[in-house]
PDB file of N, CA and C in Angstrom:
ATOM      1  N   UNK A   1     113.286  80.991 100.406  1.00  0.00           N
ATOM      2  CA  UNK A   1     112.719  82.092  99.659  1.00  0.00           C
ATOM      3  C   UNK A   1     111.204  81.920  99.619  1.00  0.00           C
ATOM      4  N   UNK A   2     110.465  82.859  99.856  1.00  0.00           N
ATOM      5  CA  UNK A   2     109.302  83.085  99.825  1.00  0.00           C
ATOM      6  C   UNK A   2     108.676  84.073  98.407  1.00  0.00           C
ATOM      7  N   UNK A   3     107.639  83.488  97.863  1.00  0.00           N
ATOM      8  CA  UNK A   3     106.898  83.990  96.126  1.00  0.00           C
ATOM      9  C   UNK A   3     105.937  84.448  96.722  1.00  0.00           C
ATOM     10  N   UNK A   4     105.855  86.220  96.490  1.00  0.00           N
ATOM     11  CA  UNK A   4     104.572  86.533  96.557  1.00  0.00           C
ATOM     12  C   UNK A   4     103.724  87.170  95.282  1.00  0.00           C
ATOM     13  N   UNK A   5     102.489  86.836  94.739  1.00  0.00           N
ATOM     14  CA  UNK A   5     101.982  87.333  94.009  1.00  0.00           C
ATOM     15  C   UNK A   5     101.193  88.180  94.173  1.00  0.00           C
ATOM     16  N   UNK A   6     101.193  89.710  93.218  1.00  0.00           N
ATOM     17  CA  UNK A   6     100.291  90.521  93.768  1.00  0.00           C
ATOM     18  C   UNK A   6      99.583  90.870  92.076  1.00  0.00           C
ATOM     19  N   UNK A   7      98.196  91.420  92.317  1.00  0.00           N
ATOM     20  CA  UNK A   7      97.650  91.612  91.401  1.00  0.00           C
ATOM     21  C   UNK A   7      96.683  93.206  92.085  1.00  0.00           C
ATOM     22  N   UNK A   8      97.226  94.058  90.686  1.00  0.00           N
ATOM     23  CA  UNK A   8      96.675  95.176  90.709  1.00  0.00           C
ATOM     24  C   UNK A   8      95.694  95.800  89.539  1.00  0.00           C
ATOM     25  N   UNK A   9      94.569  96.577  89.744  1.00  0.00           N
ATOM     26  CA  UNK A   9      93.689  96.478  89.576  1.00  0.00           C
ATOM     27  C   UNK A   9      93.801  97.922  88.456  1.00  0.00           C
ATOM     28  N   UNK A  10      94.424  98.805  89.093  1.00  0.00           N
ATOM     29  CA  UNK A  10      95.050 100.177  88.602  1.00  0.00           C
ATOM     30  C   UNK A  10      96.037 100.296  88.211  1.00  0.00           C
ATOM     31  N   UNK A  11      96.589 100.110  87.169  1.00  0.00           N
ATOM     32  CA  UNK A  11      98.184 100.190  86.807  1.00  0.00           C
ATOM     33  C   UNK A  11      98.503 101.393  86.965  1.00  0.00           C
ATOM     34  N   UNK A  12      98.361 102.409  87.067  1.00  0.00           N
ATOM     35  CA  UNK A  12      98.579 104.060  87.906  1.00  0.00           C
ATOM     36  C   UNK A  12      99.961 104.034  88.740  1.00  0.00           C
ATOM     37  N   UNK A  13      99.139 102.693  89.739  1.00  0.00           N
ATOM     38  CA  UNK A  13      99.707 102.724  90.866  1.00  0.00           C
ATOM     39  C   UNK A  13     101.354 101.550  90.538  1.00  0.00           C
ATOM     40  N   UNK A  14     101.823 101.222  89.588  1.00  0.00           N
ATOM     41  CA  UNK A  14     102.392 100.395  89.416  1.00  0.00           C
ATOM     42  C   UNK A  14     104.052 100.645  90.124  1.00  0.00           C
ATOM     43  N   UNK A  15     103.947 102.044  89.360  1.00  0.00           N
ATOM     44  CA  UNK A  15     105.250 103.044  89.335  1.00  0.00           C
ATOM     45  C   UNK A  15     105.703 103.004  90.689  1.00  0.00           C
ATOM     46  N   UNK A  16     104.718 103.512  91.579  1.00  0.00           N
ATOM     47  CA  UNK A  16     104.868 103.695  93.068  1.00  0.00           C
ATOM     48  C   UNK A  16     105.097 102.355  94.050  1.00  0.00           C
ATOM     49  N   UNK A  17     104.929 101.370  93.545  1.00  0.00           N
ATOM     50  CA  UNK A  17     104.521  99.519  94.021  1.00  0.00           C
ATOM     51  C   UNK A  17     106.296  99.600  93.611  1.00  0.00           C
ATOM     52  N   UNK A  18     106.644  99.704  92.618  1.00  0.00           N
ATOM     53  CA  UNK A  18     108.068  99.241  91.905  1.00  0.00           C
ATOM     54  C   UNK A  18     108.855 100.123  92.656  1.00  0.00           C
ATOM     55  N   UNK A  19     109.402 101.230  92.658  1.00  0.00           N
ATOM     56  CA  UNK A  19     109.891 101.818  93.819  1.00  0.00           C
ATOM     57  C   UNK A  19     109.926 101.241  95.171  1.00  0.00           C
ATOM     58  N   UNK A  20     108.419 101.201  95.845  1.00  0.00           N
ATOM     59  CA  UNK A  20     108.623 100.672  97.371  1.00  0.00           C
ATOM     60  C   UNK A  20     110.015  99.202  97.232  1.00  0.00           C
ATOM     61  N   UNK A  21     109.252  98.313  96.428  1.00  0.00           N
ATOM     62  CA  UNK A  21     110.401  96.885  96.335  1.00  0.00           C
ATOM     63  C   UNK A  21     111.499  97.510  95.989  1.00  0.00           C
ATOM     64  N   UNK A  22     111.889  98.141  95.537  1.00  0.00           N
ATOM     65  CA  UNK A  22     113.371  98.409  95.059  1.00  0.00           C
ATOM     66  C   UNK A  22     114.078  98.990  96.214  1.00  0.00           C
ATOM     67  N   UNK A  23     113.579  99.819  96.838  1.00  0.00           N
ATOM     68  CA  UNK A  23     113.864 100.429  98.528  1.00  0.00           C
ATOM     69  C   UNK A  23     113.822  99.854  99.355  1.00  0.00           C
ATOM     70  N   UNK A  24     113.192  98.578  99.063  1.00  0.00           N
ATOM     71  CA  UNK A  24     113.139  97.522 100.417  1.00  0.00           C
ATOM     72  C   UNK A  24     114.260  96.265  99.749  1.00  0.00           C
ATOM     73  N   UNK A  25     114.581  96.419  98.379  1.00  0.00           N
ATOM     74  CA  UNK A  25     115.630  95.051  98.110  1.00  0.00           C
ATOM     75  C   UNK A  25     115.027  94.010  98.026  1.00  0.00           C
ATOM     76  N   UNK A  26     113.654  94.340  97.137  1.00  0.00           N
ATOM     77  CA  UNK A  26     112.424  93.003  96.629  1.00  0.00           C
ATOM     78  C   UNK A  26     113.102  92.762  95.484  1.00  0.00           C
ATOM     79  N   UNK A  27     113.075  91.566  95.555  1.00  0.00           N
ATOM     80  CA  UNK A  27     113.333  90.848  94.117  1.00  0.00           C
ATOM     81  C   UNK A  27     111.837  90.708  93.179  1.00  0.00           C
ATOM     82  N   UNK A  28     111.710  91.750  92.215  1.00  0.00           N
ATOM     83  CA  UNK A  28     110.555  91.480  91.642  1.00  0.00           C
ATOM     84  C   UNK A  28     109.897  91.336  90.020  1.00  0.00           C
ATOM     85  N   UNK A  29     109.169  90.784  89.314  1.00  0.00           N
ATOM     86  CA  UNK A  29     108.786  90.481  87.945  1.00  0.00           C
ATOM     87  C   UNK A  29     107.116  91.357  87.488  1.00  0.00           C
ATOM     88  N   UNK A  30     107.383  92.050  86.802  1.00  0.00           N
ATOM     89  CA  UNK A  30     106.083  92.635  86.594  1.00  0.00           C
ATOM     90  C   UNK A  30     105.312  91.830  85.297  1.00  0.00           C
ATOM     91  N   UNK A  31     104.671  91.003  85.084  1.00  0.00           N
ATOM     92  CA  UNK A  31     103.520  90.472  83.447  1.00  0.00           C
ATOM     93  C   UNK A  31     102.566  90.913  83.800  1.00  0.00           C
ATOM     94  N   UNK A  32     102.311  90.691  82.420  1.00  0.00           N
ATOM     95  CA  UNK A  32     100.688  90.979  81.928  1.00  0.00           C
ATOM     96  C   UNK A  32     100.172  89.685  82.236  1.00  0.00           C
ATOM     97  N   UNK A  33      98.650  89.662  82.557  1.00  0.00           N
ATOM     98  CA  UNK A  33      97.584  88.589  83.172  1.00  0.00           C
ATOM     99  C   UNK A  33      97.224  88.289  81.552  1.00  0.00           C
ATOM    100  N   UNK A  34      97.391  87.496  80.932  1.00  0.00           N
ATOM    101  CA  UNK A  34      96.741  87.235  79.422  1.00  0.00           C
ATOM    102  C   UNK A  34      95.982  86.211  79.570  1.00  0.00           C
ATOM    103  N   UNK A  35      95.343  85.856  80.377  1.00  0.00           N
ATOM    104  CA  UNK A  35      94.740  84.553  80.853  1.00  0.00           C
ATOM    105  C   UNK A  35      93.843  84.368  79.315  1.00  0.00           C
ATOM    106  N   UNK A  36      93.854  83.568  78.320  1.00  0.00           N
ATOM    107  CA  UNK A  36      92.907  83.852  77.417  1.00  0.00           C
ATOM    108  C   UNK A  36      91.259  82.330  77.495  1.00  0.00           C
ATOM    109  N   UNK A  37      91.721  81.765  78.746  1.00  0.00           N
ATOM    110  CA  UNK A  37      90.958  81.140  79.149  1.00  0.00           C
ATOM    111  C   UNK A  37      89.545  81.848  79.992  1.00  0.00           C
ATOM    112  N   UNK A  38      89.749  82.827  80.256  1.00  0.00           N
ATOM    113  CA  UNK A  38      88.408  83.848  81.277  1.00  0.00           C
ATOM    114  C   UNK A  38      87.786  84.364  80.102  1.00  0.00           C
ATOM    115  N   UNK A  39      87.894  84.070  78.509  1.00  0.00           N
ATOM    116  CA  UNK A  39      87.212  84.762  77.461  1.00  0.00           C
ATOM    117  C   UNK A  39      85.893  83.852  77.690  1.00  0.00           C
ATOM    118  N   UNK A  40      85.895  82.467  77.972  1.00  0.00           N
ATOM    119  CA  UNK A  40      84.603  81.183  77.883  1.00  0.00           C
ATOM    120  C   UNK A  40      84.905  81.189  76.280  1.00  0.00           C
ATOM    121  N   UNK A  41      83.739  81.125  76.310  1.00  0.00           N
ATOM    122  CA  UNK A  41      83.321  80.538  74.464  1.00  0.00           C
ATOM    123  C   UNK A  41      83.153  81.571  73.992  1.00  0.00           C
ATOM    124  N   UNK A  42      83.459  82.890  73.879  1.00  0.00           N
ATOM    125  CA  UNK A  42      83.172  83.979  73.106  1.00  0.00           C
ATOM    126  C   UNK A  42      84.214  83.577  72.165  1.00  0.00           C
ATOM    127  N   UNK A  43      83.697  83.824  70.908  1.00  0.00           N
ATOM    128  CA  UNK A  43      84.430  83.942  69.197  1.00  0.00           C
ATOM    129  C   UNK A  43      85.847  84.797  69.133  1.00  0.00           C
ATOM    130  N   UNK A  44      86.532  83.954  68.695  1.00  0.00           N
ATOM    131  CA  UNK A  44      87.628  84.893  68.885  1.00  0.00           C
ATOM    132  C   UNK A  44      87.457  86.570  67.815  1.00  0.00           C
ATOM    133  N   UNK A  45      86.591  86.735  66.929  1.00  0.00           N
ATOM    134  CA  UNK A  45      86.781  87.817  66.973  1.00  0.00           C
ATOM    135  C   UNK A  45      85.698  88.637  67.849  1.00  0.00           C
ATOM    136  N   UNK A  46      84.752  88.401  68.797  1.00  0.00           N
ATOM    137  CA  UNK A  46      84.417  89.555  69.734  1.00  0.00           C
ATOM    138  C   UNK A  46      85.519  89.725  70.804  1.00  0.00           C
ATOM    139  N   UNK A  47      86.523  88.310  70.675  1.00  0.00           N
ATOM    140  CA  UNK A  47      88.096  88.662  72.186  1.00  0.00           C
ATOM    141  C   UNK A  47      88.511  90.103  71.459  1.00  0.00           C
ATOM    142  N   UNK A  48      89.031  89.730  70.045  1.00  0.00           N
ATOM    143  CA  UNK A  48      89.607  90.653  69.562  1.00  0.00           C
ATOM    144  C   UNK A  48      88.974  92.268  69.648  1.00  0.00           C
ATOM    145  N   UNK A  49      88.011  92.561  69.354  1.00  0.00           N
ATOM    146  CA  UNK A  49      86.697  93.364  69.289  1.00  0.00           C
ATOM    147  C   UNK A  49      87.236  94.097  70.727  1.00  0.00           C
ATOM    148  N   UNK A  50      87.030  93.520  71.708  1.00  0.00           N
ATOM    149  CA  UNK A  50      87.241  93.896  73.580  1.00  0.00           C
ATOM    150  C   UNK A  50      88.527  94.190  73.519  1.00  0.00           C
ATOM    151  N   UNK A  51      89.412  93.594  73.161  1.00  0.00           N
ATOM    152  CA  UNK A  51      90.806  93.981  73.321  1.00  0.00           C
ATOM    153  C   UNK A  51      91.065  95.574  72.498  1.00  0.00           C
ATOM    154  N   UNK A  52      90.540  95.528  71.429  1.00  0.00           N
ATOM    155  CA  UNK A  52      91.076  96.931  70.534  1.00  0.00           C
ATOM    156  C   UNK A  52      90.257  97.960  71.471  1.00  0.00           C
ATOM    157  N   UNK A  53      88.925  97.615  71.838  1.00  0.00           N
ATOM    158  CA  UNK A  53      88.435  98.730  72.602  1.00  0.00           C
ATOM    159  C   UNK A  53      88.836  98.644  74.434  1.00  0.00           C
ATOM    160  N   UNK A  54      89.294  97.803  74.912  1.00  0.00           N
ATOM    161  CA  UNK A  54      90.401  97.890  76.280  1.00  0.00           C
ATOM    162  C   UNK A  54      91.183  99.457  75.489  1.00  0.00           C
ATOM    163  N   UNK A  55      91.930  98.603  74.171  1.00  0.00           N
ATOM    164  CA  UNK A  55      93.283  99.067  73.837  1.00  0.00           C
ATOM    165  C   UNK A  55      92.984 100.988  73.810  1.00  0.00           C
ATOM    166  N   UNK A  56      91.607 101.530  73.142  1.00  0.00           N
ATOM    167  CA  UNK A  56      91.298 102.960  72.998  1.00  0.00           C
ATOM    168  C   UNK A  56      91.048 103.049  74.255  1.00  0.00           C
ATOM    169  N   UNK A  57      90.448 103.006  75.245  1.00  0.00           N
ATOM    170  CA  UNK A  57      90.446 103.480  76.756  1.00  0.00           C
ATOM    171  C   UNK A  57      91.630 103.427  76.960  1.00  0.00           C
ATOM    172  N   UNK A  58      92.572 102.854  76.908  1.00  0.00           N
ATOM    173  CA  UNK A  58      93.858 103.039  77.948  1.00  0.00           C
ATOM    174  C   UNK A  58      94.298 104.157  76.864  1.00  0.00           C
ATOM    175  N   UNK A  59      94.281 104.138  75.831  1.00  0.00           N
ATOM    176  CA  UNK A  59      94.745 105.463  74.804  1.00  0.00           C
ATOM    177  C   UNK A  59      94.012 106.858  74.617  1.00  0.00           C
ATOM    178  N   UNK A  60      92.802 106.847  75.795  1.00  0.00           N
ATOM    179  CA  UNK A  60      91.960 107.643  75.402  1.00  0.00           C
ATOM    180  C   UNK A  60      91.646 107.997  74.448  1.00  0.00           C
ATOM    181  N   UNK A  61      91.160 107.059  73.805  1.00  0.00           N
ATOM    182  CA  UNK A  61      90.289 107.937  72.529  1.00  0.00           C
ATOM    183  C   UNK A  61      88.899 107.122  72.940  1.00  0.00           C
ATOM    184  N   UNK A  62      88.240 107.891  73.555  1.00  0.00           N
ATOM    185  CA  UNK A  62      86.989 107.282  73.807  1.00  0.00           C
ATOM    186  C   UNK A  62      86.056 108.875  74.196  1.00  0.00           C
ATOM    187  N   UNK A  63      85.027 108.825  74.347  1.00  0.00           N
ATOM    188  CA  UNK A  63      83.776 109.903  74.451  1.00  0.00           C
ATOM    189  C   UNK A  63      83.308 109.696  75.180  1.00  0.00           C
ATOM    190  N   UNK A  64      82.167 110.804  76.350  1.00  0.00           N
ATOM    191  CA  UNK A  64      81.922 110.560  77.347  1.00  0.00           C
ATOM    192  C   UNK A  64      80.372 110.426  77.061  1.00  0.00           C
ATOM    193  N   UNK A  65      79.300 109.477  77.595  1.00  0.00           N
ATOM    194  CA  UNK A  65      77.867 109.515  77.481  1.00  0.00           C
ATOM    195  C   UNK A  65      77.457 110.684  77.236  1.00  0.00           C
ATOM    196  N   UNK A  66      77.783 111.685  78.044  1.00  0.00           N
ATOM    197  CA  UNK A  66      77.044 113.218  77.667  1.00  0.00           C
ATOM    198  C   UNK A  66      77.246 113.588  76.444  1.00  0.00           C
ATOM    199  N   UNK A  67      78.604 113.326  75.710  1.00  0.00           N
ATOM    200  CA  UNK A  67      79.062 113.838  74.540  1.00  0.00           C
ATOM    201  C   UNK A  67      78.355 113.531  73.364  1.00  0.00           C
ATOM    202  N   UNK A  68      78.105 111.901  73.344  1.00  0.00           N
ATOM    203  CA  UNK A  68      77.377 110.829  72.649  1.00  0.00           C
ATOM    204  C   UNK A  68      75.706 111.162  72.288  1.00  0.00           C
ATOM    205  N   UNK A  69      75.321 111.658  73.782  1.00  0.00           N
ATOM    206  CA  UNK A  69      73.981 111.410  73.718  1.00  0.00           C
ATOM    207  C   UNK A  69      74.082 112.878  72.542  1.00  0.00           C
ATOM    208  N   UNK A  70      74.493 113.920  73.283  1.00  0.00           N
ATOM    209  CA  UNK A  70      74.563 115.471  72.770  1.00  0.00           C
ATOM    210  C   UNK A  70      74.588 115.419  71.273  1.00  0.00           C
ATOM    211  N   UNK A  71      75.296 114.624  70.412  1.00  0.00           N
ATOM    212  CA  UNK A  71      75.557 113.862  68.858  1.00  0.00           C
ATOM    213  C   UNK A  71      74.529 113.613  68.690  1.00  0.00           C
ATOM    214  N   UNK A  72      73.951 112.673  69.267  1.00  0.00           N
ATOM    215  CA  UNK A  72      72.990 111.603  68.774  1.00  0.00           C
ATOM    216  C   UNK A  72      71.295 112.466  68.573  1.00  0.00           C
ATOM    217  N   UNK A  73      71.438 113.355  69.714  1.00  0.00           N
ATOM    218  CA  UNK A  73      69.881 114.206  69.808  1.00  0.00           C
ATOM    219  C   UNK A  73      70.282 114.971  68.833  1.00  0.00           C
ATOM    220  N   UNK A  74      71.136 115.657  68.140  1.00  0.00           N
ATOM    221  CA  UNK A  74      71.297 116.824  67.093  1.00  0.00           C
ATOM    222  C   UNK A  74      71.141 115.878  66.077  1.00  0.00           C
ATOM    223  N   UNK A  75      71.416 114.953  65.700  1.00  0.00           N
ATOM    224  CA  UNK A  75      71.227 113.820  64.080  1.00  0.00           C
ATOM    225  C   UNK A  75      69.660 113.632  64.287  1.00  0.00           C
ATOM    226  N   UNK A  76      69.318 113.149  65.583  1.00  0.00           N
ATOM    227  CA  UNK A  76      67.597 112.998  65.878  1.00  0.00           C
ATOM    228  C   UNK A  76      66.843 114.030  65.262  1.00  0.00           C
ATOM    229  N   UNK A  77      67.143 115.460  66.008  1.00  0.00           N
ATOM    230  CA  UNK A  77      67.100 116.488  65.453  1.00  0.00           C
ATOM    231  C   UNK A  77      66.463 117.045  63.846  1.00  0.00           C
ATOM    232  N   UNK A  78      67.985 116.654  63.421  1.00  0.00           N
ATOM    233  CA  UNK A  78      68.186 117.148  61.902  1.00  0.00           C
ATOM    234  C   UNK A  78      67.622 116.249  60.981  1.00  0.00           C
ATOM    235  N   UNK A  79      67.082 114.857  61.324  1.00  0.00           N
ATOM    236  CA  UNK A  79      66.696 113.722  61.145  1.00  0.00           C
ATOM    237  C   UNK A  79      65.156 114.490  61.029  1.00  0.00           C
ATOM    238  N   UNK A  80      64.284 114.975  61.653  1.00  0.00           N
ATOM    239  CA  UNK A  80      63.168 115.096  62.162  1.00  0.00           C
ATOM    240  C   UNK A  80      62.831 116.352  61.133  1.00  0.00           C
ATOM    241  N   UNK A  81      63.378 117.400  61.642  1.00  0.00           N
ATOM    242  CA  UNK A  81      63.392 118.331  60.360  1.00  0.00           C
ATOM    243  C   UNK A  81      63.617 117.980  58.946  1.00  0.00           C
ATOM    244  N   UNK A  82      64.164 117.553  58.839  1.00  0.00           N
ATOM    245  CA  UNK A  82      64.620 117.002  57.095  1.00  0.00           C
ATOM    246  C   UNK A  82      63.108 116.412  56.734  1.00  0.00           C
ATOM    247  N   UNK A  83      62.633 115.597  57.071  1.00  0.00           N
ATOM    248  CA  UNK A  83      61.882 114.618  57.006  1.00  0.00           C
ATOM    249  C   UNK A  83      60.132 115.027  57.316  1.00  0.00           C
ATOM    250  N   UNK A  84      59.911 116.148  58.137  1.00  0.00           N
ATOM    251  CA  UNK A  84      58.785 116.429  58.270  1.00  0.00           C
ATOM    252  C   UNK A  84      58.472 116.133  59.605  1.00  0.00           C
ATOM    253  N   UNK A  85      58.801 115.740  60.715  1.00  0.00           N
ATOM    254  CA  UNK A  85      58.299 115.066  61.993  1.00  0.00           C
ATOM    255  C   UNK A  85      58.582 115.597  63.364  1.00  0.00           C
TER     256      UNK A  85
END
């Protein structure tokens, strides 16, 4: 018996990878990479910090730069007026 390991970059594509082996009669195991050694010395709460925001991108709840900036110049804005400037 021969072990092959594959690592994918896009989980998209996972669905379509699992099918092909199953049509070909691959014997196969899908995990998660949790390597928590590739963190280095970062504090475990900025791991945590990266993980919840991994966790909103894959959930989309995230905003796009244009959206952000578009926010940020209207508070600048209203900031400026209020204030005299």
């Amino acid at each position: 018996m021969t072990t092959l390991k594959l690592q994918i970059d896009n989980e998209d594509d996972l669905p379509e990878l699992e099918a092909i082996f199953i049509r070909m009669g691959v014997r196969f195991e899908v995990t998660e990479d949790e390597d928590d050694d590739d963190w280095g010395d970062l504090p475990e709460a900025a791991i945590e910090g990266i993980k919840a925001g991994l966790a909103d991108v894959k959930a989309g709840r995230t905003h796009s730069h244009e959206y952000v900036m578009a926010e940020m110049n209207k508070k600048i804005a209203e900031y400026r007026k209020q204030n005299g400037r």
